[in-house]
N, C-alpha and C. Protein backbone atom coordinates (compact mmCIF):
# COMPACT_ATOMS: atom_id res chain seq x y z
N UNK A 1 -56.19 -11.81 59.15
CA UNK A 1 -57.18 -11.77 58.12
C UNK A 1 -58.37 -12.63 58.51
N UNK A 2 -59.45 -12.03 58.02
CA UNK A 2 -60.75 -13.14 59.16
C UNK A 2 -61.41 -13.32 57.36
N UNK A 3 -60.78 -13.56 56.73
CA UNK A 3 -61.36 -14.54 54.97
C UNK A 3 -61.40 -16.12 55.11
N UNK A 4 -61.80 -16.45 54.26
CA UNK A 4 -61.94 -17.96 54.13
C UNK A 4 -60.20 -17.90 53.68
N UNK A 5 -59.72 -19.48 54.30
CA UNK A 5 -58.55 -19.81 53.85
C UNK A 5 -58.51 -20.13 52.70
N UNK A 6 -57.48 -20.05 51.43
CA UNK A 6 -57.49 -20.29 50.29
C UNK A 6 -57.67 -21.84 50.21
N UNK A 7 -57.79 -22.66 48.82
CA UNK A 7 -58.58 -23.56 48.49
C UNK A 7 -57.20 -24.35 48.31
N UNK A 8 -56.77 -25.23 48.40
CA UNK A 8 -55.36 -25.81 47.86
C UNK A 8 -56.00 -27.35 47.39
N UNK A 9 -55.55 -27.65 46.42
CA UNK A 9 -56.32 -29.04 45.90
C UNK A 9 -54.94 -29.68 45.97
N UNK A 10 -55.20 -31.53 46.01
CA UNK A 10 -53.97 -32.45 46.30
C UNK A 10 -52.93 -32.43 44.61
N UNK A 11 -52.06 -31.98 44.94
CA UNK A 11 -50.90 -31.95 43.57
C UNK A 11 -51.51 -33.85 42.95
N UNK A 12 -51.59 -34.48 43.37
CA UNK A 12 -52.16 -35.76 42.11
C UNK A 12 -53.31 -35.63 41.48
N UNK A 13 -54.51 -34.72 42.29
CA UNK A 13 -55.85 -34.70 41.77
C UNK A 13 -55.34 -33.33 40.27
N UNK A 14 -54.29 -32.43 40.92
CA UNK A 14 -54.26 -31.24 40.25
C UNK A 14 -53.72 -31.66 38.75
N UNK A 15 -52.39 -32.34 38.86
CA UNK A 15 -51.72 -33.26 37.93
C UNK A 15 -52.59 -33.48 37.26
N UNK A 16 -53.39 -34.30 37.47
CA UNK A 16 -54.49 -35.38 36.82
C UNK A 16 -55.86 -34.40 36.16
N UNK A 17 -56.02 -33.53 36.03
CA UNK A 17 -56.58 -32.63 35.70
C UNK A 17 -55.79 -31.98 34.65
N UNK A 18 -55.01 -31.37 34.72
CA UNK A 18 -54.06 -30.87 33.57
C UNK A 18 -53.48 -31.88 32.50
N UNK A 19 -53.35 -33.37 32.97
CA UNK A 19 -52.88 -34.21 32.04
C UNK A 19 -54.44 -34.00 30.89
N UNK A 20 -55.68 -34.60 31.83
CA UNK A 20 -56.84 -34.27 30.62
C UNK A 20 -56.99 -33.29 29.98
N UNK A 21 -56.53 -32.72 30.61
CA UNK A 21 -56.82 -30.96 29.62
C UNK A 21 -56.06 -31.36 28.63
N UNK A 22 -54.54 -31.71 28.66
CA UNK A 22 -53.35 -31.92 27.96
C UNK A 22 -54.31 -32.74 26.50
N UNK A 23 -54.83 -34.07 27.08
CA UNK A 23 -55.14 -34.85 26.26
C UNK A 23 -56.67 -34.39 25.55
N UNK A 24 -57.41 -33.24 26.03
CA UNK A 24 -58.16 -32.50 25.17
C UNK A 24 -58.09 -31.94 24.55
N UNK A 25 -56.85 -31.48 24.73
CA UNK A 25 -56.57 -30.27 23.41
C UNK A 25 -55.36 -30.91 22.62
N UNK A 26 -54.86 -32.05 22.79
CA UNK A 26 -54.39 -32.38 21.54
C UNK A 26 -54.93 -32.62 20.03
N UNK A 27 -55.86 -32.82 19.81
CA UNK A 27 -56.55 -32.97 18.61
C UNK A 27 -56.75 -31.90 18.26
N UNK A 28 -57.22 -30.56 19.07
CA UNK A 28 -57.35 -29.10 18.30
C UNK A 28 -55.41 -28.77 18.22
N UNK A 29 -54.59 -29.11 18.57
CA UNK A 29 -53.53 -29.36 18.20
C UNK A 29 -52.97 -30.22 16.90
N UNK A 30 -53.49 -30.84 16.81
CA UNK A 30 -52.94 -31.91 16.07
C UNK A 30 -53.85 -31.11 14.46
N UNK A 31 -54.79 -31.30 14.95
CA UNK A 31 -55.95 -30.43 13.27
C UNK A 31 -55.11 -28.71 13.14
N UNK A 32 -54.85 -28.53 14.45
CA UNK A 32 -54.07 -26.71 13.60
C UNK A 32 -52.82 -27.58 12.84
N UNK A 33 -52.15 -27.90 13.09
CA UNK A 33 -50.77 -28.74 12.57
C UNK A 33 -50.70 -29.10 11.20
N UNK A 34 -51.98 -29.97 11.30
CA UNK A 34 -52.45 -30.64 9.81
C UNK A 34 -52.69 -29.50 8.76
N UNK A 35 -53.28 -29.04 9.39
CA UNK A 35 -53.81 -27.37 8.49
C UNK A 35 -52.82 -26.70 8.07
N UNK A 36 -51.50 -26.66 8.73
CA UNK A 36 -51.03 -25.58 8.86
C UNK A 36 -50.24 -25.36 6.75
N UNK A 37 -50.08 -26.52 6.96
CA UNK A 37 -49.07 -26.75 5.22
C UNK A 37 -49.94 -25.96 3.97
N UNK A 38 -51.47 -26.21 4.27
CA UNK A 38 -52.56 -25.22 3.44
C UNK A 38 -52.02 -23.66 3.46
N UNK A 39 -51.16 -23.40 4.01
CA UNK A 39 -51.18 -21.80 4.14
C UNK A 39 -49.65 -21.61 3.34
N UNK A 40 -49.07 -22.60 3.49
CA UNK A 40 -47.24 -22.72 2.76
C UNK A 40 -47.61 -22.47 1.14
N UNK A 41 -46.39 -21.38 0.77
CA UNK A 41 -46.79 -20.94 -0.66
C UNK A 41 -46.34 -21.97 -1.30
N UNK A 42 -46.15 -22.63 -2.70
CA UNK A 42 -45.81 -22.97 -3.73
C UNK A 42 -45.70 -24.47 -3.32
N UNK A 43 -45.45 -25.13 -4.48
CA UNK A 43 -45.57 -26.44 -4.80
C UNK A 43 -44.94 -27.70 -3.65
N UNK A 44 -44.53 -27.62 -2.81
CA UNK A 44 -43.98 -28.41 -1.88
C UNK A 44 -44.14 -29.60 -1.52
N UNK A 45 -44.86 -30.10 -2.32
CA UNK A 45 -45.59 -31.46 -1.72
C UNK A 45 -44.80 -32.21 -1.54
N UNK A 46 -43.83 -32.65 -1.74
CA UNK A 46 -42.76 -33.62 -0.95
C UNK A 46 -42.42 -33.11 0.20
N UNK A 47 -42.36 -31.78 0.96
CA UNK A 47 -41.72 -31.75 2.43
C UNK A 47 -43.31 -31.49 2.77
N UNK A 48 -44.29 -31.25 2.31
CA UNK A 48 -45.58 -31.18 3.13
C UNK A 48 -45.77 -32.58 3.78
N UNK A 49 -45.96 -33.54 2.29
CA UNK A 49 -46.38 -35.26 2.80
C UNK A 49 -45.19 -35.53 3.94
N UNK A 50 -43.86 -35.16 3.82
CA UNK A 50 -43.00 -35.67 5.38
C UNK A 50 -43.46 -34.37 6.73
N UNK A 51 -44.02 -33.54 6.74
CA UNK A 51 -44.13 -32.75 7.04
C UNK A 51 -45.76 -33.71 8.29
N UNK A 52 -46.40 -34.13 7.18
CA UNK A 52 -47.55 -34.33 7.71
C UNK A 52 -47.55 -35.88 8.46
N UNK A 53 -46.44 -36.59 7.85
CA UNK A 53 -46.26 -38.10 8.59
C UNK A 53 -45.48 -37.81 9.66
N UNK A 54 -44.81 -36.79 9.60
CA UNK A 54 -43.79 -36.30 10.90
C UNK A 54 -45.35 -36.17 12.02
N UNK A 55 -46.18 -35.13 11.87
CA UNK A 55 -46.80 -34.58 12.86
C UNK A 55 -47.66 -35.64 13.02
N UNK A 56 -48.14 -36.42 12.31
CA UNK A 56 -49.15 -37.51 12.57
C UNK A 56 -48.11 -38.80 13.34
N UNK A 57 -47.51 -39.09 13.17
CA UNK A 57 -45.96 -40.12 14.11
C UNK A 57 -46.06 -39.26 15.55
N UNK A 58 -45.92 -37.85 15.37
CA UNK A 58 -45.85 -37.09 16.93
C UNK A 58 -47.22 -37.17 17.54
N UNK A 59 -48.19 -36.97 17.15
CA UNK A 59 -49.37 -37.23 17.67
C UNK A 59 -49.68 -38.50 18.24
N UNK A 60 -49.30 -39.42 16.98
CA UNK A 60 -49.66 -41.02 17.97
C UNK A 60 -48.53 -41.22 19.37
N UNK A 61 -47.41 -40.98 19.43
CA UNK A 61 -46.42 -40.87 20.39
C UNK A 61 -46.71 -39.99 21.87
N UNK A 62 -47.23 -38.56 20.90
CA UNK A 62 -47.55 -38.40 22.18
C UNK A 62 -49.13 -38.43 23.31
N UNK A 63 -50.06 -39.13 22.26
CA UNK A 63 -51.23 -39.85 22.95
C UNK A 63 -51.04 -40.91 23.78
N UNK A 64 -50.17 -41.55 23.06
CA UNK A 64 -49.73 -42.52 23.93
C UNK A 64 -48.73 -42.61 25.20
N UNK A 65 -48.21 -41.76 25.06
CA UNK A 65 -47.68 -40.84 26.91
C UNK A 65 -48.58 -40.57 27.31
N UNK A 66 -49.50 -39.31 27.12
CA UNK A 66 -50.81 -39.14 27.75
C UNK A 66 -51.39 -40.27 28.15
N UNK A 67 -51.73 -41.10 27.34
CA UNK A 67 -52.99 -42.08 27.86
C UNK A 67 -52.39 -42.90 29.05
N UNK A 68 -50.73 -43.06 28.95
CA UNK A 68 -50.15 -44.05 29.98
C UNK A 68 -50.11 -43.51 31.06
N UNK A 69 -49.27 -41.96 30.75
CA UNK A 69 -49.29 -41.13 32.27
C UNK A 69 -51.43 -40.75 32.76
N UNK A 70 -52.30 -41.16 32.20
CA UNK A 70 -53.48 -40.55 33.02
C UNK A 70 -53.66 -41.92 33.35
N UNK A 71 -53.23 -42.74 32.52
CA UNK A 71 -53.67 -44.13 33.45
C UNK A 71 -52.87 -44.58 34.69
N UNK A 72 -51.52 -43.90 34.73
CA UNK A 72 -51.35 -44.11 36.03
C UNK A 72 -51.72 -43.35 37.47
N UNK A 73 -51.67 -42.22 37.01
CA UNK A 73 -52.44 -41.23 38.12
C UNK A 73 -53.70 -41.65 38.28
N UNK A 74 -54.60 -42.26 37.58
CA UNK A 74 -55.73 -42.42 37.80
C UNK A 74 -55.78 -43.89 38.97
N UNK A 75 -55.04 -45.06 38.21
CA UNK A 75 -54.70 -45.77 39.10
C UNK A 75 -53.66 -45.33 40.50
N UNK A 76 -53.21 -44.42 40.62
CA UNK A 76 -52.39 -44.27 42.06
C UNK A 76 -53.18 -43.03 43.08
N UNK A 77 -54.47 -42.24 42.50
CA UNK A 77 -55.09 -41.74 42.93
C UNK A 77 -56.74 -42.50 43.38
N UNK A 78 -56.62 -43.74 43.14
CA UNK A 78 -57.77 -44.63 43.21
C UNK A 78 -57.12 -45.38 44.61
N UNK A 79 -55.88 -45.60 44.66
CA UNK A 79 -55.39 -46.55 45.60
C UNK A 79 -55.16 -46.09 46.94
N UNK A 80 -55.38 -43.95 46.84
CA UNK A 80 -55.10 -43.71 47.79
C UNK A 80 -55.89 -43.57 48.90
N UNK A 81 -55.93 -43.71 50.25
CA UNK A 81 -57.09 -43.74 51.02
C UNK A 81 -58.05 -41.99 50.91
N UNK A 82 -58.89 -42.19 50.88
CA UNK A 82 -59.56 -41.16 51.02
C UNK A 82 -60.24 -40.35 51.89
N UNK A 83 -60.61 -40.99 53.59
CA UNK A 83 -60.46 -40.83 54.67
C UNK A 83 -59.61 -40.44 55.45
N UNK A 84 -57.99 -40.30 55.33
CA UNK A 84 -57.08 -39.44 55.57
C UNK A 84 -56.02 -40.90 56.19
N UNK A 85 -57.18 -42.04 56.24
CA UNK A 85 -56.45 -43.21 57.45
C UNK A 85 -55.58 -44.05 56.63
N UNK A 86 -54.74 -44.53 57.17
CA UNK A 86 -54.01 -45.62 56.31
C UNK A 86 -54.17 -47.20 56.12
């Protein structure tokens, strides 16, 4: 085949890219979630309010994985040489 060779990016840069995505779209996650009890028929408000401290408890939990896992890729992709040399 006489094409350009395909593009392969380093699995930590790739990682580290999908974790942000991860941590961008949690909030349009987290607001469909919140929303979602508006659409539940009849009077429920006691399993809505646990309903909604449940998903708001999962949200802070799992920002806070996100933010730890991008802070470490970010720090172990900073440390790595970038010249190829060791």
């Amino acid at each position: 085949m006489t094409g350009k060779p395909p593009v392969f990016l380093a699995r930590s840069g790739y990682r580290l890219r999908r974790a942000m995505d991860a941590a961008r779209l949690l909030p349009v996650i987290g607001a469909f979630l919140f929303f979602l009890p508006l659409l539940w028929a009849g009077g429920r408000t006691g399993q809505g309010v646990i309903y909604i401290f449940v998903i708001w408890l999962g949200l802070i939990i799992g920002a806070a994985l996100l933010s730890r896992t991008l802070n470490e890729m970010q720090t172990d992709l900073d440390e790595e040489p970038r010249d190829g040399s060791v």
